[in-house]
PDB file of N, CA and C in Angstrom:
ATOM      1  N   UNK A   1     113.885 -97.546 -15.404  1.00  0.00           N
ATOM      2  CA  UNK A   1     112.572 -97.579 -14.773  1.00  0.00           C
ATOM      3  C   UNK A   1     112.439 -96.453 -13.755  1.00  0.00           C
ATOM      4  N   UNK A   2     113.532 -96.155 -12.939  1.00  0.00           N
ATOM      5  CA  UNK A   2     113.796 -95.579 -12.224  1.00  0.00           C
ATOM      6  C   UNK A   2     113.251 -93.913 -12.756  1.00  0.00           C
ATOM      7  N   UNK A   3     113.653 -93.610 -13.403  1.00  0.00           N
ATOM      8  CA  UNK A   3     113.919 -92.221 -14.200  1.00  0.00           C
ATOM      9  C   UNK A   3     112.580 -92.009 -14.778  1.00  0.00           C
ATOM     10  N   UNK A   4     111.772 -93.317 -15.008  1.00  0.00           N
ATOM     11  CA  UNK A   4     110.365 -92.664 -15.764  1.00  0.00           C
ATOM     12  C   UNK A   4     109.184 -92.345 -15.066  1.00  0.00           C
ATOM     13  N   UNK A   5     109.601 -93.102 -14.209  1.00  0.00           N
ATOM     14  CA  UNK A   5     108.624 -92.784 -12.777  1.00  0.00           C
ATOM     15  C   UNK A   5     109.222 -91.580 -11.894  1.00  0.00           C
ATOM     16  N   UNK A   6     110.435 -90.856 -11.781  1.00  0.00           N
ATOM     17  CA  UNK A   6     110.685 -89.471 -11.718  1.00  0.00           C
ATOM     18  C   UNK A   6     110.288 -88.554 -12.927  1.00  0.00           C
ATOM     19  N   UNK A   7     110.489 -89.053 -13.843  1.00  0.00           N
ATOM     20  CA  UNK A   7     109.852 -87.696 -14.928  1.00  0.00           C
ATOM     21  C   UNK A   7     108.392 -87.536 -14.770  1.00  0.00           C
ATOM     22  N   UNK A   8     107.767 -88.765 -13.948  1.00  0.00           N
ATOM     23  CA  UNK A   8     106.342 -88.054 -14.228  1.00  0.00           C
ATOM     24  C   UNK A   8     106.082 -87.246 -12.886  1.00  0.00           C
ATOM     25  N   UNK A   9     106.762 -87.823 -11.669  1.00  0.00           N
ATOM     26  CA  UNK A   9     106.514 -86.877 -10.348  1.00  0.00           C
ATOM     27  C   UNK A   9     106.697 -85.869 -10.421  1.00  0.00           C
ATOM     28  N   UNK A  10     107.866 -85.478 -11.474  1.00  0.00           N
ATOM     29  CA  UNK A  10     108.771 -84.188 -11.629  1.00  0.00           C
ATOM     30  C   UNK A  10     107.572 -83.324 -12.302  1.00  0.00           C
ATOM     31  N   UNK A  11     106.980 -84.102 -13.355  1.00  0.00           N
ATOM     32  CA  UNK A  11     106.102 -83.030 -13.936  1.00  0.00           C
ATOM     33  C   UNK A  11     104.657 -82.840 -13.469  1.00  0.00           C
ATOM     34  N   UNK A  12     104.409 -83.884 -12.232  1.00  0.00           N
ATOM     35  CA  UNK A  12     103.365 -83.237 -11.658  1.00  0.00           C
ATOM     36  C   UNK A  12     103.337 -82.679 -10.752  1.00  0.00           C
ATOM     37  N   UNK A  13     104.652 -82.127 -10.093  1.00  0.00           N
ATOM     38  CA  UNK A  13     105.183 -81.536  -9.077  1.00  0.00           C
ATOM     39  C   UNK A  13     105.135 -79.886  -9.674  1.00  0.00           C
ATOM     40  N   UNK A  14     105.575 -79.919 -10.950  1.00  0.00           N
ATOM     41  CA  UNK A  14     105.660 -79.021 -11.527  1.00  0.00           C
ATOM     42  C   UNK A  14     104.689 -78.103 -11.807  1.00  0.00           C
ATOM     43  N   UNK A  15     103.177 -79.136 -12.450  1.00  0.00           N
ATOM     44  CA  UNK A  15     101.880 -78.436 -12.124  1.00  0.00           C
ATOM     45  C   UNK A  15     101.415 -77.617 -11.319  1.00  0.00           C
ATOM     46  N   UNK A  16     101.497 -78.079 -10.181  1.00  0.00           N
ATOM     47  CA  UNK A  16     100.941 -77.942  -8.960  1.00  0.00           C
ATOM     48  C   UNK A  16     101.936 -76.865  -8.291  1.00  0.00           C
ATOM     49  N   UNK A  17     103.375 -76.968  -8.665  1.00  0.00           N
ATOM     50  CA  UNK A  17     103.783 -75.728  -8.319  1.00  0.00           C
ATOM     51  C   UNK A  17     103.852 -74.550  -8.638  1.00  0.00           C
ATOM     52  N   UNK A  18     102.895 -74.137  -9.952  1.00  0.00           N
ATOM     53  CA  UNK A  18     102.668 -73.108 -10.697  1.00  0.00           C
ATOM     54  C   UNK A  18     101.415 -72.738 -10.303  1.00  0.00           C
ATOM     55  N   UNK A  19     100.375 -73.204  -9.951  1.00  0.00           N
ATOM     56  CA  UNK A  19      99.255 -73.024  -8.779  1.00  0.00           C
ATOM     57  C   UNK A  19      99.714 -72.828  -7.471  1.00  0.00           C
ATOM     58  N   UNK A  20     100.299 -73.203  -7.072  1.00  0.00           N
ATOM     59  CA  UNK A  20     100.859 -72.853  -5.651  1.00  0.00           C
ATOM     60  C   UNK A  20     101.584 -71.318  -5.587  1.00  0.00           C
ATOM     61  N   UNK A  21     102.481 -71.116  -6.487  1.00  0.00           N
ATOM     62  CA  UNK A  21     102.908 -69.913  -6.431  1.00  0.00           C
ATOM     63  C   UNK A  21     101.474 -68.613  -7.114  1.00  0.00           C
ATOM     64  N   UNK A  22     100.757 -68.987  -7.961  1.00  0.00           N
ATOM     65  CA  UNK A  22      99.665 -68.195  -7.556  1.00  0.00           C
ATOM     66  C   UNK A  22      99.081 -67.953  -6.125  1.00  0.00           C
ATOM     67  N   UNK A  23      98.494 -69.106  -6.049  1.00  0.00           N
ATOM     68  CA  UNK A  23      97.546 -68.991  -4.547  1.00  0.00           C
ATOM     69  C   UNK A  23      98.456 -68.500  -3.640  1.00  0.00           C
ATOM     70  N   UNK A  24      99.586 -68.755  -3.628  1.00  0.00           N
ATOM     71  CA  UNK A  24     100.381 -67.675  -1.967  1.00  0.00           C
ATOM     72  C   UNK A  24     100.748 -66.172  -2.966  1.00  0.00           C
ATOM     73  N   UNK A  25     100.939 -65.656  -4.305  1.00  0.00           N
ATOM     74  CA  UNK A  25     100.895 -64.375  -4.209  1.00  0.00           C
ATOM     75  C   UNK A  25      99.401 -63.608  -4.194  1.00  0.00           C
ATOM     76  N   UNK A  26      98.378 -64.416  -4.042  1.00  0.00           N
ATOM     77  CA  UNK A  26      96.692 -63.944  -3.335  1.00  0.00           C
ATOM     78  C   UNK A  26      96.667 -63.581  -2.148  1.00  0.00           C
ATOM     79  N   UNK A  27      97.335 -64.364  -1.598  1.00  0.00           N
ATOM     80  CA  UNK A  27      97.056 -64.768   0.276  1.00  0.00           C
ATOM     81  C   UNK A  27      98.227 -63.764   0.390  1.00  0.00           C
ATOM     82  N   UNK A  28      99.228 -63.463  -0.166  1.00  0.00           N
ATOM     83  CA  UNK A  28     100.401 -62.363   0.283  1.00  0.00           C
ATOM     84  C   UNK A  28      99.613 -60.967   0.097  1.00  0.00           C
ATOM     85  N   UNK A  29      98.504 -60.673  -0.735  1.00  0.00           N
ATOM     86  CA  UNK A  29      98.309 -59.446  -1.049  1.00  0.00           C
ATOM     87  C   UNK A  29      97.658 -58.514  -0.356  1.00  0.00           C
ATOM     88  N   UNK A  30      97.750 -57.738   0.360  1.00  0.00           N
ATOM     89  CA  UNK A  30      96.827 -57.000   1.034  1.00  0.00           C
ATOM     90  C   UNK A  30      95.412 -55.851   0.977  1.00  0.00           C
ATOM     91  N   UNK A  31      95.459 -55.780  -0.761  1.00  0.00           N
ATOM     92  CA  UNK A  31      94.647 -55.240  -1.570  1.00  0.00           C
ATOM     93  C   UNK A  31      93.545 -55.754  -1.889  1.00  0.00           C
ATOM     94  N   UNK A  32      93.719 -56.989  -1.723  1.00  0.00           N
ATOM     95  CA  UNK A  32      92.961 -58.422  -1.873  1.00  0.00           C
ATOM     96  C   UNK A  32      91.818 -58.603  -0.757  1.00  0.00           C
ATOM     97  N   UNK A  33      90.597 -58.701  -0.866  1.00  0.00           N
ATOM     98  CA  UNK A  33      89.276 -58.359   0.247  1.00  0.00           C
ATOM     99  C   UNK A  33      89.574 -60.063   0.803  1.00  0.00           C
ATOM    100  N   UNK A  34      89.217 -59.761   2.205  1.00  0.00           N
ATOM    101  CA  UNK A  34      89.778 -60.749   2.991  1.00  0.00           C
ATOM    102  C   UNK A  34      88.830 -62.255   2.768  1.00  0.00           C
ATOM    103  N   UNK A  35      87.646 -61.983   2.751  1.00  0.00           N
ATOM    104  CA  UNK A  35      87.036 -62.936   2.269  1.00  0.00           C
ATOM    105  C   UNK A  35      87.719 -64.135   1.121  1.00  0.00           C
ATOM    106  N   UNK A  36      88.288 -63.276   0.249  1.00  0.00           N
ATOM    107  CA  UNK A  36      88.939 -63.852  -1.180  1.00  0.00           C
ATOM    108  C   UNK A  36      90.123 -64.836  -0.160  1.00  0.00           C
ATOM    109  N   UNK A  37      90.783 -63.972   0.187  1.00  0.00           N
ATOM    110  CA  UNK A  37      92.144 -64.339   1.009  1.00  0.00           C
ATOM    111  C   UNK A  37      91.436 -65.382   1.584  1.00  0.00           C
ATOM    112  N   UNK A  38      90.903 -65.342   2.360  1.00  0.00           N
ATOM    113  CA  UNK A  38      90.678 -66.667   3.492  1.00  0.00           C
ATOM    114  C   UNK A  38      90.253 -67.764   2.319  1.00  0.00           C
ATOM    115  N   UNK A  39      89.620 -67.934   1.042  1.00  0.00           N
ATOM    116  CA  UNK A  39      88.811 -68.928   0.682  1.00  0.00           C
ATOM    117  C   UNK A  39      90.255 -69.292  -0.212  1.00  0.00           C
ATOM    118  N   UNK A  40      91.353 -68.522  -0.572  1.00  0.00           N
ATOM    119  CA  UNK A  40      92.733 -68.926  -1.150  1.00  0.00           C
ATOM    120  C   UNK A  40      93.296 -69.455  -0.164  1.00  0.00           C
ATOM    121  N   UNK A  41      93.173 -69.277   0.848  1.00  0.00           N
ATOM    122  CA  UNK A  41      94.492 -69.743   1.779  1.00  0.00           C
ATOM    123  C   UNK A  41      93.397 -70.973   2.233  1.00  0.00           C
ATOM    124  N   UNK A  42      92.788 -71.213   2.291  1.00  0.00           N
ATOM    125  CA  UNK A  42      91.711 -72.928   2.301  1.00  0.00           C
ATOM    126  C   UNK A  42      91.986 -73.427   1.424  1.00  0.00           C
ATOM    127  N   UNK A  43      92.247 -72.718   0.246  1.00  0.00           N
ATOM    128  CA  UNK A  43      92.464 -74.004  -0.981  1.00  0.00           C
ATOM    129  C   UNK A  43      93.696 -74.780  -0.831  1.00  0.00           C
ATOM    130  N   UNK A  44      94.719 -73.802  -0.913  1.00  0.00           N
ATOM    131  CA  UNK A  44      96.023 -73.522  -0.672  1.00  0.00           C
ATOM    132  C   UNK A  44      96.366 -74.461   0.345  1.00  0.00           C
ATOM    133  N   UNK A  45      96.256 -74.498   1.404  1.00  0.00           N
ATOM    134  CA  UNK A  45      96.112 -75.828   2.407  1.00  0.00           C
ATOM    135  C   UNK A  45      96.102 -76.789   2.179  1.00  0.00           C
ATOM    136  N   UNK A  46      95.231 -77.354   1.502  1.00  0.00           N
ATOM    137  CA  UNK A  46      94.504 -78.579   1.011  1.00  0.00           C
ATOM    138  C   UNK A  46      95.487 -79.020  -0.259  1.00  0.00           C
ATOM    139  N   UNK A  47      96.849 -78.168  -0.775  1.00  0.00           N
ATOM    140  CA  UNK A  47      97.455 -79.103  -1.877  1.00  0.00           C
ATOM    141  C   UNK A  47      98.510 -79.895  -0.960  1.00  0.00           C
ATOM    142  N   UNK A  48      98.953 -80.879  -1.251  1.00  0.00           N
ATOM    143  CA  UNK A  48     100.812 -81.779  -0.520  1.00  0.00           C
ATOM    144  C   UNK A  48     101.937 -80.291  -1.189  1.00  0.00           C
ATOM    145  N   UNK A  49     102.772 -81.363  -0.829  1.00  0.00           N
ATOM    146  CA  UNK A  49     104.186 -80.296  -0.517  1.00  0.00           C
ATOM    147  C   UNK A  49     105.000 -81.527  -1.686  1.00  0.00           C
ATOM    148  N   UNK A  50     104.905 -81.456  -3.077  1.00  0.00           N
ATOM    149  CA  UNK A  50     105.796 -82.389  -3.701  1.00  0.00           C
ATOM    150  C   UNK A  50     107.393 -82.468  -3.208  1.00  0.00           C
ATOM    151  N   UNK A  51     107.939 -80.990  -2.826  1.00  0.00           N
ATOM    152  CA  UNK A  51     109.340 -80.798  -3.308  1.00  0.00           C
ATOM    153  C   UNK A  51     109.921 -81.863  -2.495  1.00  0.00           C
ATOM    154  N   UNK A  52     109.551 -81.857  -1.319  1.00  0.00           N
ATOM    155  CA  UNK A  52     110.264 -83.350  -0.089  1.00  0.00           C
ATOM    156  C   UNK A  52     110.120 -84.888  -0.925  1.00  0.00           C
ATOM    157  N   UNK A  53     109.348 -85.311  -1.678  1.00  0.00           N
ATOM    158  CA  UNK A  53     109.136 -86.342  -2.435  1.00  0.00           C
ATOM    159  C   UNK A  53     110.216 -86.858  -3.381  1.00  0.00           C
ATOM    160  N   UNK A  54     110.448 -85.817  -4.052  1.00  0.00           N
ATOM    161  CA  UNK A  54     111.402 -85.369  -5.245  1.00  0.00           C
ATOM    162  C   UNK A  54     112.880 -85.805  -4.664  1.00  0.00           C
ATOM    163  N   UNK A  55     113.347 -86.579  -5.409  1.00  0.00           N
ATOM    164  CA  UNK A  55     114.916 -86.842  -5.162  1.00  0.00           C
ATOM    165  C   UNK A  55     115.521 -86.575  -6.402  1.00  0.00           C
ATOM    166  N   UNK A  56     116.687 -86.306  -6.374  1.00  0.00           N
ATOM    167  CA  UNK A  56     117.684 -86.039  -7.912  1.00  0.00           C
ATOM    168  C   UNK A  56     118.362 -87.046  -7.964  1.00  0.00           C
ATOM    169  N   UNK A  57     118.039 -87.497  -8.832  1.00  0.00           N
ATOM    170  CA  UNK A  57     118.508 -88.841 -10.099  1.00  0.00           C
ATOM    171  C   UNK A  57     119.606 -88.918 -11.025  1.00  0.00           C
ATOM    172  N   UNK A  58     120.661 -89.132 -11.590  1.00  0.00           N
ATOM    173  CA  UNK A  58     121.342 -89.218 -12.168  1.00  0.00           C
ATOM    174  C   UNK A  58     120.571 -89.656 -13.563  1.00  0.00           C
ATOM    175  N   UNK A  59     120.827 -88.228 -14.727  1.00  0.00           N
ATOM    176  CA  UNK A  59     120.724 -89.194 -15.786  1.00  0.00           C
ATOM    177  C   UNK A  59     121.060 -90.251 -16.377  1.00  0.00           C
ATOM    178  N   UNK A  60     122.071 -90.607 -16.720  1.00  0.00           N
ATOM    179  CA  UNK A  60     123.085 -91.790 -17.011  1.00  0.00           C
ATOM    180  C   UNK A  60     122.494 -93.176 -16.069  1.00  0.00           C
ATOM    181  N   UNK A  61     122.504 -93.349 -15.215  1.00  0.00           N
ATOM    182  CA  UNK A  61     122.351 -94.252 -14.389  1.00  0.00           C
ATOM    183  C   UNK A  61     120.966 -94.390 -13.417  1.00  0.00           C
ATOM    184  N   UNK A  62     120.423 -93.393 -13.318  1.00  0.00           N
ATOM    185  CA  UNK A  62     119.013 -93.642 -12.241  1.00  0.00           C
ATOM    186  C   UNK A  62     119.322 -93.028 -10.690  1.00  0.00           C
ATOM    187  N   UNK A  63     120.686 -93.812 -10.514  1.00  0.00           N
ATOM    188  CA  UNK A  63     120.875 -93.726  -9.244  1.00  0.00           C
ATOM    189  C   UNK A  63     120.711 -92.227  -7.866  1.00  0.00           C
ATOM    190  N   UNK A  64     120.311 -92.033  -7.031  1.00  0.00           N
ATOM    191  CA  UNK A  64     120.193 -90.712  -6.095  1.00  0.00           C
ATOM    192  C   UNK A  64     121.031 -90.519  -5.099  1.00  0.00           C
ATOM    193  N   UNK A  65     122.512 -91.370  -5.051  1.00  0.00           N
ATOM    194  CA  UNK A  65     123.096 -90.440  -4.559  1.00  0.00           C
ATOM    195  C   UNK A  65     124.306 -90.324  -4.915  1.00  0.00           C
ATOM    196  N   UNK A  66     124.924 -89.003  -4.390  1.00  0.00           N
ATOM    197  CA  UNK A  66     126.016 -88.268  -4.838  1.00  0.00           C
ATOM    198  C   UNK A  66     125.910 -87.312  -6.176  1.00  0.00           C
ATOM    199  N   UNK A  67     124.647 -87.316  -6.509  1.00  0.00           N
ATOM    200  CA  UNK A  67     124.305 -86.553  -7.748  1.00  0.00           C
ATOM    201  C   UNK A  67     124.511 -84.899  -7.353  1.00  0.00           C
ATOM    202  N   UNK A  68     125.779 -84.308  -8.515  1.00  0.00           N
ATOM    203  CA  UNK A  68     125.340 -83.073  -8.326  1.00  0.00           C
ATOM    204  C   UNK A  68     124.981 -82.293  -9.318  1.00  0.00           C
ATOM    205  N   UNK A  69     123.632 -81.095  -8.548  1.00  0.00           N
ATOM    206  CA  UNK A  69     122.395 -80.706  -9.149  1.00  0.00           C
ATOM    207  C   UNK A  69     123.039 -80.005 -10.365  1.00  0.00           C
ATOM    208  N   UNK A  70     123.732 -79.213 -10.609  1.00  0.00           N
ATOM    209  CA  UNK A  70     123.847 -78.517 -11.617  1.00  0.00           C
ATOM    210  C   UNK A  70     124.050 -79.299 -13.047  1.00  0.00           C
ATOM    211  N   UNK A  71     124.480 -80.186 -12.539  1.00  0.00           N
ATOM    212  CA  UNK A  71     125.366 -81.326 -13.581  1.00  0.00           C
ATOM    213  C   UNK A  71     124.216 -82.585 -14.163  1.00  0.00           C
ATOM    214  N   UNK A  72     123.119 -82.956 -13.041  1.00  0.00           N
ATOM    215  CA  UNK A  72     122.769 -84.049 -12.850  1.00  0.00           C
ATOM    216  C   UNK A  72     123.252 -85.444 -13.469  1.00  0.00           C
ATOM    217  N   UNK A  73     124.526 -85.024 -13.079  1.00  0.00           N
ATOM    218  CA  UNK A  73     125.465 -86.735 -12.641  1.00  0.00           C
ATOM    219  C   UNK A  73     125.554 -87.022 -11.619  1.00  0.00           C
ATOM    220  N   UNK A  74     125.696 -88.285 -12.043  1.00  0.00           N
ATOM    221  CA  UNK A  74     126.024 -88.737 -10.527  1.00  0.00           C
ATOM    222  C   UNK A  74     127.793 -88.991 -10.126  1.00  0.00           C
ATOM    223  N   UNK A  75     128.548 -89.241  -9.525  1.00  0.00           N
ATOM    224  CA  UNK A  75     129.863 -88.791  -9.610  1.00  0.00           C
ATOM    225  C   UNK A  75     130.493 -89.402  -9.942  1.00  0.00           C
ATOM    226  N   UNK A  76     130.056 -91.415 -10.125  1.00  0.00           N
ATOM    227  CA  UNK A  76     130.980 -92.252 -10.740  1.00  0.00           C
ATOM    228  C   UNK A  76     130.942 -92.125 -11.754  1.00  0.00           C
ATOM    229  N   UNK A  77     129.268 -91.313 -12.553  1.00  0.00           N
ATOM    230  CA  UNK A  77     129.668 -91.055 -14.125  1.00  0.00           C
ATOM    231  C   UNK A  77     130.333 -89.781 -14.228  1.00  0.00           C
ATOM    232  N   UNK A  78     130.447 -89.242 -13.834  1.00  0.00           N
ATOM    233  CA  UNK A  78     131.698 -87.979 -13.734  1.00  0.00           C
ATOM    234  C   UNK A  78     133.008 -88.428 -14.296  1.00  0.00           C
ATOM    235  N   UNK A  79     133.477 -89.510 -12.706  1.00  0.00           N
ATOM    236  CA  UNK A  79     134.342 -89.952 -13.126  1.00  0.00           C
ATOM    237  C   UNK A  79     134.814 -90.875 -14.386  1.00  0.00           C
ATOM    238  N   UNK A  80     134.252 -91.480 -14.816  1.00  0.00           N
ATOM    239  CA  UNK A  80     134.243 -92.477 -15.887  1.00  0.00           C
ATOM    240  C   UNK A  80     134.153 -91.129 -17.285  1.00  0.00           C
ATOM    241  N   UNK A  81     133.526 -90.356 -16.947  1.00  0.00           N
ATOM    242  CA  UNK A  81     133.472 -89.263 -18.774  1.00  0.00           C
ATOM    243  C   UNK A  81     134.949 -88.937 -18.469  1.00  0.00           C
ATOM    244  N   UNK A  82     135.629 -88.474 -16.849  1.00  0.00           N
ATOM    245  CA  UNK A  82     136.484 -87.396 -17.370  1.00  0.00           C
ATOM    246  C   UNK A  82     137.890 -88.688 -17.687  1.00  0.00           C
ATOM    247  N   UNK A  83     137.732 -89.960 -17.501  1.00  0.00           N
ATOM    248  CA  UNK A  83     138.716 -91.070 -18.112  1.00  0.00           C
ATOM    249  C   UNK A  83     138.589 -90.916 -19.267  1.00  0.00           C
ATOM    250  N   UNK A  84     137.452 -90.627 -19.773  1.00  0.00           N
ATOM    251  CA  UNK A  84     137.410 -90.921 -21.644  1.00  0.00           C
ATOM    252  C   UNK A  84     137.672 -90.002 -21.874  1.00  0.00           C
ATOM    253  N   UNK A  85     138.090 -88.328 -21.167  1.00  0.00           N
ATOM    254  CA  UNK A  85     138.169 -87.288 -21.415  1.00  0.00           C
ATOM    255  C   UNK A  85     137.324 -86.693 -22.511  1.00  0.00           C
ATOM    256  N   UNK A  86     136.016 -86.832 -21.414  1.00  0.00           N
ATOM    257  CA  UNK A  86     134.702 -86.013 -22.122  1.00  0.00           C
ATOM    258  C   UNK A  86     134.274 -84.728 -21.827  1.00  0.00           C
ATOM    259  N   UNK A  87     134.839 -84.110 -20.396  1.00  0.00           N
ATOM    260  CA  UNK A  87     134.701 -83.318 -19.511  1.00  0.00           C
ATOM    261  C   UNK A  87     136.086 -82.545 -19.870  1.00  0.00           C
ATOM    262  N   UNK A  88     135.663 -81.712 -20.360  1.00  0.00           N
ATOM    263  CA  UNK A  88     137.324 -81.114 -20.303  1.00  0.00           C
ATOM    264  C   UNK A  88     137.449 -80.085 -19.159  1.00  0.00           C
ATOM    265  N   UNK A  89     138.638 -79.972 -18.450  1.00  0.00           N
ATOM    266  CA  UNK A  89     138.649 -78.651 -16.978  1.00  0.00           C
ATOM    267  C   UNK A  89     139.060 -79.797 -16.118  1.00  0.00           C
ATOM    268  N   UNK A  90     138.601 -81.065 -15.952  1.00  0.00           N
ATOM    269  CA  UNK A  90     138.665 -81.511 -14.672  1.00  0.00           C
ATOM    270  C   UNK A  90     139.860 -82.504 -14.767  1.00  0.00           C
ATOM    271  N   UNK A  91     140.787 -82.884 -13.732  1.00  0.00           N
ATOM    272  CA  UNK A  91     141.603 -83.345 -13.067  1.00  0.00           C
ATOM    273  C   UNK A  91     142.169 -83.892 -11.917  1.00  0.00           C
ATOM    274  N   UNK A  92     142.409 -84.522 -11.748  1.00  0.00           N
ATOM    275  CA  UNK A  92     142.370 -86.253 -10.644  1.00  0.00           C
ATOM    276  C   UNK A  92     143.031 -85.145  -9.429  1.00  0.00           C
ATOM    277  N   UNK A  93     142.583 -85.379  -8.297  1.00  0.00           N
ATOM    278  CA  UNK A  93     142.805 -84.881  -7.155  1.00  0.00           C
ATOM    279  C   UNK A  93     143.919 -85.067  -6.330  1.00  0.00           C
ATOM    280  N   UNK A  94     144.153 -86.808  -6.181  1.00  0.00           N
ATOM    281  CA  UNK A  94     144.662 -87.290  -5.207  1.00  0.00           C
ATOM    282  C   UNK A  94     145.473 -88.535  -6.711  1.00  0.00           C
TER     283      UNK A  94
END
């Protein structure tokens, strides 16, 4: 349940951040007649800030913490693949 209600934040976070990176390379431009600029940087204002919302989830499990990003596991499923030796490279620490 967890995970389907992040895939949709994720992808409307996603929207909105492909408009966002337009409207600030408008408002960055200086070629750009100021009028334009000021009525971009009003719009621009007026969207939220998804990325603070957004937590990273573990596929396998849902869970948000100890997940790391590159991997998106979370670390007890880490641990549990590299027992079944699914993960090959990794090795018990302690």
């Amino acid at each position: 349940m967890r995970l389907k209600s992040d895939t949709v934040n994720r992808k409307a976070c996603y929207e909105v951040e492909i408009l966002n990176k337009v409207l600030k390379t408008v408002v960055s431009k200086s070629n750009v007649v100021s009028a334009v600029r000021w009525a971009v940087s009003k719009r621009f204002s007026s969207f939220f800030d998804y990325t603070s919302r957004l937590n990273n989830r573990c596929n396998v499990n849902g869970k948000s913490r100890s997940v790391i990003r590159c991997l998106r596991f979370n670390r007890l499923v880490i641990v549990s693949y590299q027992a079944k030796r699914l993960i090959k490279g990794f090795s018990k620490v302690s």
